[in-house]
Protein backbone atom coordinates (compact mmCIF):
# COMPACT_ATOMS: atom_id res chain seq x y z
CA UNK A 1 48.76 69.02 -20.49
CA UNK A 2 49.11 67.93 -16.77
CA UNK A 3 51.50 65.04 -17.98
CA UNK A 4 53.51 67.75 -19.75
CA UNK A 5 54.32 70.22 -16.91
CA UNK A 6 54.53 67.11 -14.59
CA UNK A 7 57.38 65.67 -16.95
CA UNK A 8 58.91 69.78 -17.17
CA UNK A 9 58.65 69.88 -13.34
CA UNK A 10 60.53 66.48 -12.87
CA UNK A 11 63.89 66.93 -11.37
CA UNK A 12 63.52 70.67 -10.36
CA UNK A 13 62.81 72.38 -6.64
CA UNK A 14 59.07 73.56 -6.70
CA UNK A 15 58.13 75.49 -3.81
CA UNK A 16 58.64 75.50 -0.36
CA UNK A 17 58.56 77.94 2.52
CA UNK A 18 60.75 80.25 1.43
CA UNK A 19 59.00 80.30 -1.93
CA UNK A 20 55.59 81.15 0.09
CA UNK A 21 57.01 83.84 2.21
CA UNK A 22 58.36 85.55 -1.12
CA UNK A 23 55.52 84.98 -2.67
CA UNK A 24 53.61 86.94 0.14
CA UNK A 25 56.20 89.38 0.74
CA UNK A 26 55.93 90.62 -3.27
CA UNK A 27 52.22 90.58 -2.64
CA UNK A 28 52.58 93.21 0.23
CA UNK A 29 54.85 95.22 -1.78
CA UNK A 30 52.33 95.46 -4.27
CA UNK A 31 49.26 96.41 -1.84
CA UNK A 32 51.53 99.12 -0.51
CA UNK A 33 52.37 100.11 -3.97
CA UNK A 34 49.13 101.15 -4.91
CA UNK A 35 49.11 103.43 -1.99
CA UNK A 36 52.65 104.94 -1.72
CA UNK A 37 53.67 106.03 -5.15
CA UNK A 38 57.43 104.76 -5.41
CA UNK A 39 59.60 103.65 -8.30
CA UNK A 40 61.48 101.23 -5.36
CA UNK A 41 58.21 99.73 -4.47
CA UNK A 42 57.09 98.80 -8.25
CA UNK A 43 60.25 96.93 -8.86
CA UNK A 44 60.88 94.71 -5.51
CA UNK A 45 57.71 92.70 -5.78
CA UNK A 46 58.73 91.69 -9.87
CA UNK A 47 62.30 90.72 -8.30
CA UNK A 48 61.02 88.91 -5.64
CA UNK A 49 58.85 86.88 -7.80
CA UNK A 50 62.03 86.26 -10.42
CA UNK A 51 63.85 85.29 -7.54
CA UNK A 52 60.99 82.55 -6.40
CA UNK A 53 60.56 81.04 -9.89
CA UNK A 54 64.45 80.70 -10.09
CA UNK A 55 64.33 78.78 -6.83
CA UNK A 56 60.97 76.93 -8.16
CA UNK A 57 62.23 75.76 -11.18
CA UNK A 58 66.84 75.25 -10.14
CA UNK A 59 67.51 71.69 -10.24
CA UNK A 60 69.68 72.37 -7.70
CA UNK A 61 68.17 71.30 -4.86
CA UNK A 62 70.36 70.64 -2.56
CA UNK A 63 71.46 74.77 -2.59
CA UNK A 64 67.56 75.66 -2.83
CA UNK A 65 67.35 72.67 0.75
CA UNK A 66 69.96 74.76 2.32
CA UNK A 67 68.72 78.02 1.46
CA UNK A 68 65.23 76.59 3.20
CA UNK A 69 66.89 75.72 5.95
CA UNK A 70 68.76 78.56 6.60
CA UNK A 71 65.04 80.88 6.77
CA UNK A 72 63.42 78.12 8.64
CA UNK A 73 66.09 78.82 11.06
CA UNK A 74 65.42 82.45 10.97
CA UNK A 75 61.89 82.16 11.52
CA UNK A 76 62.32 79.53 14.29
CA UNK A 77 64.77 82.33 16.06
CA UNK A 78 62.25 85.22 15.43
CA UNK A 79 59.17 83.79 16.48
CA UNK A 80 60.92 82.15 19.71
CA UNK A 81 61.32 85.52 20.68
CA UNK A 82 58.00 86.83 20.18
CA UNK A 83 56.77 83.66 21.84
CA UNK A 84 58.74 84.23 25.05
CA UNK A 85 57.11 88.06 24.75
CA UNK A 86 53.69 86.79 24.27
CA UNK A 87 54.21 84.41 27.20
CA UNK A 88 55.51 86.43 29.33
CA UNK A 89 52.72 89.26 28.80
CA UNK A 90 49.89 86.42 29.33
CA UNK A 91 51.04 85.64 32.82
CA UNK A 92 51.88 89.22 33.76
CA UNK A 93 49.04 89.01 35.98
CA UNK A 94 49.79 86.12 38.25
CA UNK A 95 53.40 85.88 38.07
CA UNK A 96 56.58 88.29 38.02
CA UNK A 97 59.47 87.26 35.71
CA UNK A 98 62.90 87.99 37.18
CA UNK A 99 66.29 86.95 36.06
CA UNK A 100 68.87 85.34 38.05
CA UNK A 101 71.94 87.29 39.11
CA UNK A 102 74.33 84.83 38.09
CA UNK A 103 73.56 83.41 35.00
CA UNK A 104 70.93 85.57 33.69
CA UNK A 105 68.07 82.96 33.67
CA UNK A 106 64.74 83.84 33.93
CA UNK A 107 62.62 82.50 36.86
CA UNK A 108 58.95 82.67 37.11
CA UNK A 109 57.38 83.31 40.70
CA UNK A 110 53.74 83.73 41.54
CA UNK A 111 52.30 87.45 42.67
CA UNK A 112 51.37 88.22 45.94
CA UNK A 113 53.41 86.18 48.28
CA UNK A 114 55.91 88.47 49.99
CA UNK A 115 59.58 88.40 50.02
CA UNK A 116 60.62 85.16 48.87
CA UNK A 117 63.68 83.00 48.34
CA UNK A 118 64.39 82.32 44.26
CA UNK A 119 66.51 79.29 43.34
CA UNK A 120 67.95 79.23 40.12
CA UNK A 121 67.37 75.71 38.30
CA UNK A 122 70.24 76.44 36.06
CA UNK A 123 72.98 78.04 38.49
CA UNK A 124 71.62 76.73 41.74
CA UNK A 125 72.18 80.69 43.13
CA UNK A 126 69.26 81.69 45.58
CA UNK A 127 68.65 85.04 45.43
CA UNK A 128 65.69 87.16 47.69
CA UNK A 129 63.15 89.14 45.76
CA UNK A 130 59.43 90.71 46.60
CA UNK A 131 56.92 88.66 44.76
């Protein structure tokens, strides 16, 4: 039997990322859908999962690579913003954040040391600010 779906699966996509997040995704929608009554919220998780055993079983995989790619990207962009949040909320005690006149770069000083003197590394502007 595992020789059998080994030989069906030869040559097709399988999962990947994208696949997962779907997967999860139609899982929420169902969790929610047992406590908000909706007609909309019954039918997205079954179309979600069509849509991820489409991609699981295409054997085109160079469209189902790109596709990947293109949410990989996505994520990346997303989380590098709530990284840069996240960072700049842990160091909110010891350092102020400000960004540069110029160019717009953000420049991390410590707390507690006066009026200072900023240099931007990316514009080379020097700009005076109250730590």
């Amino acid at each position: 039997m595992k020789e059998k779906l080994m030989r069906f699966m030869q040559g097709r996509y399988g999962t990947d990322q994208l696949s997962r997040f779907l997967t999860a995704t139609s899982m929420v929608c169902v969790v929610l859908g047992l406590f908000i009554r909706s007609r909309f919220l019954q039918w997205i998780p079954l179309l979600l999962l069509v849509i991820v055993y489409v991609r699981m079983l295409s054997k085109n995989t160079g469209k189902r690579y790109r596709e990947n790619i293109k949410y990989l990207e996505l994520q990346n962009r997303a989380m590098g913003t709530f990284r840069g949040w996240k960072e700049a909320f842990d160091c909110r005690k010891t350092h102020r954040i400000y960004a540069c006149p110029g160019c717009g770069q953000k420049v991390r000083v410590p707390k507690g040391r006066g009026t200072m003197k900023i240099h931007c590394p990316r514009c080379h502007l020097n700009f005076i600010k109250k730590s």
